[in-house]
C-alpha atoms as a PDB file:
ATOM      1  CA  UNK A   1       0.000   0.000   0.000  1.00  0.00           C
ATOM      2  CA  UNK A   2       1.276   3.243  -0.973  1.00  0.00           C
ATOM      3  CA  UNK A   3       1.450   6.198   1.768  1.00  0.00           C
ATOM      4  CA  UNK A   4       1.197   9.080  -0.714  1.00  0.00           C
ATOM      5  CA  UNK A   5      -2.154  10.478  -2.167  1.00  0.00           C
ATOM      6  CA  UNK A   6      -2.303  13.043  -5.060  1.00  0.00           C
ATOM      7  CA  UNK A   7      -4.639  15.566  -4.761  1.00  0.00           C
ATOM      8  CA  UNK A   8      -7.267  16.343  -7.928  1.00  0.00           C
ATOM      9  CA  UNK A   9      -4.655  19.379  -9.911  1.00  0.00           C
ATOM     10  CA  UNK A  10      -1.861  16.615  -9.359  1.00  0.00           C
ATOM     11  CA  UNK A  11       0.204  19.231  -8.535  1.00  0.00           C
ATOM     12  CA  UNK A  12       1.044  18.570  -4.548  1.00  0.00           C
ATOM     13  CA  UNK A  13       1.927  15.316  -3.659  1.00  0.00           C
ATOM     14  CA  UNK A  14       0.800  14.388   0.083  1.00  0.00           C
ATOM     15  CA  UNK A  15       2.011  11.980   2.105  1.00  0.00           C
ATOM     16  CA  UNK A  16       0.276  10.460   4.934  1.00  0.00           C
ATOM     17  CA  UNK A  17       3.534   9.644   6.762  1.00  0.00           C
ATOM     18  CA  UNK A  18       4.878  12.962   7.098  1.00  0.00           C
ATOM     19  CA  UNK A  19       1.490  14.146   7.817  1.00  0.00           C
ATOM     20  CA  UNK A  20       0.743  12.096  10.860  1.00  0.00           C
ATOM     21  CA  UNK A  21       3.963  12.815  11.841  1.00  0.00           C
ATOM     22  CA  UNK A  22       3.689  16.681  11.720  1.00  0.00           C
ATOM     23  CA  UNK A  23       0.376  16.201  13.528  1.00  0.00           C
ATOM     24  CA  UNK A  24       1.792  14.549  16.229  1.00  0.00           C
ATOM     25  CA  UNK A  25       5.128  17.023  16.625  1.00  0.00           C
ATOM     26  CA  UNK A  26       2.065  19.974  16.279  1.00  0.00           C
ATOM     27  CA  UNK A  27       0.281  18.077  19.276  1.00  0.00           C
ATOM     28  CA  UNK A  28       3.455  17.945  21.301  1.00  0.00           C
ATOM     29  CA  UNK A  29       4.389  21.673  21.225  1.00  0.00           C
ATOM     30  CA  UNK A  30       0.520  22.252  21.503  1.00  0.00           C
ATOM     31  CA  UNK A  31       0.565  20.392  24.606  1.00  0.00           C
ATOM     32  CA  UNK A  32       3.837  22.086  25.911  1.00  0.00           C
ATOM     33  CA  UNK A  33       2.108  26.089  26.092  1.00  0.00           C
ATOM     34  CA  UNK A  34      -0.948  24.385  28.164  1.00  0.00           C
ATOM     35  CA  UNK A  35      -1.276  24.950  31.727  1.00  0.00           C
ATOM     36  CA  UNK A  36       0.042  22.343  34.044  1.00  0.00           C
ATOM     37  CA  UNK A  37      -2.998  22.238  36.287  1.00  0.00           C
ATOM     38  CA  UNK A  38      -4.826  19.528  38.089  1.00  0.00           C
ATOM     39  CA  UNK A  39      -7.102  19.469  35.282  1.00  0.00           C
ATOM     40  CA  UNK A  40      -4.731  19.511  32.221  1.00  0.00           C
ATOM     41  CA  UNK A  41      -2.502  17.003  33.234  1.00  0.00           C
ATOM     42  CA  UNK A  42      -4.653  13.937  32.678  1.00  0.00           C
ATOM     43  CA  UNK A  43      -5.943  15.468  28.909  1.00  0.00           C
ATOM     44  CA  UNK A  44      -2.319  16.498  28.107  1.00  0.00           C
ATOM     45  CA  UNK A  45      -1.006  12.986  28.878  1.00  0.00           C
ATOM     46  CA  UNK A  46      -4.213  11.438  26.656  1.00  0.00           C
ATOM     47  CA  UNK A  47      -3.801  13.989  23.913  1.00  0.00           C
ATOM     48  CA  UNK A  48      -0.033  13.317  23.474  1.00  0.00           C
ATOM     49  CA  UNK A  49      -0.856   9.010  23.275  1.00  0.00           C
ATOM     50  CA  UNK A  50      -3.364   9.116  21.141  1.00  0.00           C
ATOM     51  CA  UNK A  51      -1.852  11.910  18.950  1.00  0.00           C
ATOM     52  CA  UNK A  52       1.094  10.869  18.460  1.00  0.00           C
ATOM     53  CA  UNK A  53       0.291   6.860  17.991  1.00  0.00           C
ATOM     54  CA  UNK A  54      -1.509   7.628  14.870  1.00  0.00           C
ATOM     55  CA  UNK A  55       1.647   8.306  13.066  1.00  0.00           C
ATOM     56  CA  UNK A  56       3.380   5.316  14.746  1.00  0.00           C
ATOM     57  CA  UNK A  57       0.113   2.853  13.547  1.00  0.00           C
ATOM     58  CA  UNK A  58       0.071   4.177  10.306  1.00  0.00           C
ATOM     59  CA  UNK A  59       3.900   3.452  10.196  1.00  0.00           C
ATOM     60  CA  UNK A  60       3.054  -0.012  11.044  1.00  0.00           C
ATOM     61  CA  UNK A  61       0.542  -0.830   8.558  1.00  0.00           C
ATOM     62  CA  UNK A  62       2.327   0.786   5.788  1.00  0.00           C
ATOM     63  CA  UNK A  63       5.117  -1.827   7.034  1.00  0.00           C
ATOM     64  CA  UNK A  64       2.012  -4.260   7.431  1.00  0.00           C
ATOM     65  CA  UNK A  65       3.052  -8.301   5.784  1.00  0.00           C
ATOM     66  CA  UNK A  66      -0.796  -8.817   4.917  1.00  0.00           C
ATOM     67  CA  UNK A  67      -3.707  -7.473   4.248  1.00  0.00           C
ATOM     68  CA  UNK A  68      -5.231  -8.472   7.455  1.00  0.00           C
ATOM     69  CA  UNK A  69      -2.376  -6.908   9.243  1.00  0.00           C
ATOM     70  CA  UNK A  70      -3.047  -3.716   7.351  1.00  0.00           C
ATOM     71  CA  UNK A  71      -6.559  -3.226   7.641  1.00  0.00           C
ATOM     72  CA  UNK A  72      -5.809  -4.072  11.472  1.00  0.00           C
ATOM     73  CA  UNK A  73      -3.599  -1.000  11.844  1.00  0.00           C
ATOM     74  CA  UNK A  74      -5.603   1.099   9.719  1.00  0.00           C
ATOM     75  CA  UNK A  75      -8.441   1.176  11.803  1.00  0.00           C
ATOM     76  CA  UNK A  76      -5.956   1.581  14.915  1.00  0.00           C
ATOM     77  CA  UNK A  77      -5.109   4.777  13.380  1.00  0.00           C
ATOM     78  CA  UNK A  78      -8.818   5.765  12.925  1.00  0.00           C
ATOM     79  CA  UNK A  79      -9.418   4.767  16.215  1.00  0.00           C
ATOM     80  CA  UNK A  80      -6.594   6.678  17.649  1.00  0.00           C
ATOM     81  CA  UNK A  81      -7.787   9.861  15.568  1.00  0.00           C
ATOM     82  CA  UNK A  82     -11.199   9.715  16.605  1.00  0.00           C
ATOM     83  CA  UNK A  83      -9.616   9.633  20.550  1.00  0.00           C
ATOM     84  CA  UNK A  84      -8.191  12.409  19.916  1.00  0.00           C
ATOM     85  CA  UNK A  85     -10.910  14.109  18.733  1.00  0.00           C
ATOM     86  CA  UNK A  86     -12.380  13.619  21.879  1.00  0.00           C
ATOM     87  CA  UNK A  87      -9.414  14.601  23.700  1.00  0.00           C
ATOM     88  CA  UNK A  88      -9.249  17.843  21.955  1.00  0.00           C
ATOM     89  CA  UNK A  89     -12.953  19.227  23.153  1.00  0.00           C
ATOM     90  CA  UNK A  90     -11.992  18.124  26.604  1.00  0.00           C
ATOM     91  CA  UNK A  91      -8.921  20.459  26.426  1.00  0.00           C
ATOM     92  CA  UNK A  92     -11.075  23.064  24.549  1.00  0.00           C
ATOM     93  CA  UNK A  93     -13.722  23.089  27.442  1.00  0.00           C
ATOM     94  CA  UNK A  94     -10.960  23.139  30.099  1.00  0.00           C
ATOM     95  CA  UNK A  95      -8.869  25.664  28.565  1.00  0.00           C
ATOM     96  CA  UNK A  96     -11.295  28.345  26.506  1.00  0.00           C
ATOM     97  CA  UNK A  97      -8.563  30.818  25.600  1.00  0.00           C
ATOM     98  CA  UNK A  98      -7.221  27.408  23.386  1.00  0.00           C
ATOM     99  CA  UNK A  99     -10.535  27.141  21.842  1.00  0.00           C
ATOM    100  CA  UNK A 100      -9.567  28.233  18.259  1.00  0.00           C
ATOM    101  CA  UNK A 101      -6.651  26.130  18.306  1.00  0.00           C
ATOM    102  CA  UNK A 102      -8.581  22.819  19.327  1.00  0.00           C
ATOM    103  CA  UNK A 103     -10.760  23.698  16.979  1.00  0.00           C
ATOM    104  CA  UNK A 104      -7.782  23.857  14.053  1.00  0.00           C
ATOM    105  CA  UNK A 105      -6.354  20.477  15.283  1.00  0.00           C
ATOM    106  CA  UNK A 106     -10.219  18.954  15.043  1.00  0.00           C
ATOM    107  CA  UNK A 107     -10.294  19.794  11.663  1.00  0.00           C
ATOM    108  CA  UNK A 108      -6.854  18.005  11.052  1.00  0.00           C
ATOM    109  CA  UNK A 109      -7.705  15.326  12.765  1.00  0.00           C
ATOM    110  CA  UNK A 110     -11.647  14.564  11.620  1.00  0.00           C
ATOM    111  CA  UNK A 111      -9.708  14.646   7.933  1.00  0.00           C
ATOM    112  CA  UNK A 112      -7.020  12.250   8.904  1.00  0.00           C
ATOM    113  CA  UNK A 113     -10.586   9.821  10.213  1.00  0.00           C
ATOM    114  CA  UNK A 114     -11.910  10.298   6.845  1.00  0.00           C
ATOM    115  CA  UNK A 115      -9.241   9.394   4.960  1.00  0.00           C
ATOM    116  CA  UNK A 116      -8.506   6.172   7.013  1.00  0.00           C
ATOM    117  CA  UNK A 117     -12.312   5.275   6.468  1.00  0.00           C
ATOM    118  CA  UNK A 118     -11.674   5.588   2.582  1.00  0.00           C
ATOM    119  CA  UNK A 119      -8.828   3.175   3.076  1.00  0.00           C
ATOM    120  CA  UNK A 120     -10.216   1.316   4.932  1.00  0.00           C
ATOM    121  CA  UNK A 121     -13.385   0.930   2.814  1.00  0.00           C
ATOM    122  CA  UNK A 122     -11.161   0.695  -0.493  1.00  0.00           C
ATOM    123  CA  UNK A 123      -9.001  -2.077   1.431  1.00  0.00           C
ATOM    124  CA  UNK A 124     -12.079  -4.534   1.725  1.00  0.00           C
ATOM    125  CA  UNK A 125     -12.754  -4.103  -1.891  1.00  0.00           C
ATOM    126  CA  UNK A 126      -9.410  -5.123  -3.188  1.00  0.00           C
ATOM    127  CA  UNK A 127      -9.135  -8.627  -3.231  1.00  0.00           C
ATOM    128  CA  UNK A 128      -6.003 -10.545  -3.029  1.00  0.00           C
END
């Protein structure tokens, strides 16, 4: 399975891999200007994992020796995604000056969900 995706003028070349990665570094110093308060501290720690893995599972299935294998970490990486989604309205509720932030990194991360689901969909149609 290939990790880049051209978009429709064919003239930027995207790849997931360094995308997931720059979302996760963009979590990190995201998480590094919050507060360290009783209340951040558990949503910093559960934005950072979940953040952060989807990169690492998308890694693995692009490494993945079957199809099985990578439709397993595909939806890892969806599921990670759509945990931080989560994560991130937590940390906009607790911290409302951040709100337009958590808001950018939503976006982000609901299109990172979506295209998993297309993979994911497109994976069970290709047949070995």
């Amino acid at each position: 399975m290939s990790n880049q995706i051209q978009n429709s003028n064919n003239k930027k070349l995207y790849d997931l891999t360094e995308r997931t990665a720059k979302f996760g570094e963009n979590i990190i110093d995201f998480a590094k200007i919050l507060p360290n308060t009783v209340i951040n501290r558990p949503l910093i720690n559960q934005i950072v994992r979940a953040g952060t893995s989807i990169g690492a599972n998308y890694m693995e299935a692009d490494a993945a020796e079957s199809k099985k294998d990578f439709q397993h970490k595909i939806n890892l990486c969806k599921k990670e995604a759509k945990e931080t989604m989560h994560w991130l309205r937590m940390l906009a509720k607790a911290n409302i000056d951040k709100t337009d932030t958590c808001r950018e990194f939503y976006k982000e991360v609901h299109e990172l969900v979506l295209i998993f689901s297309t993979i994911v969909a497109r994976s069970k149609q290709i047949k070995k």
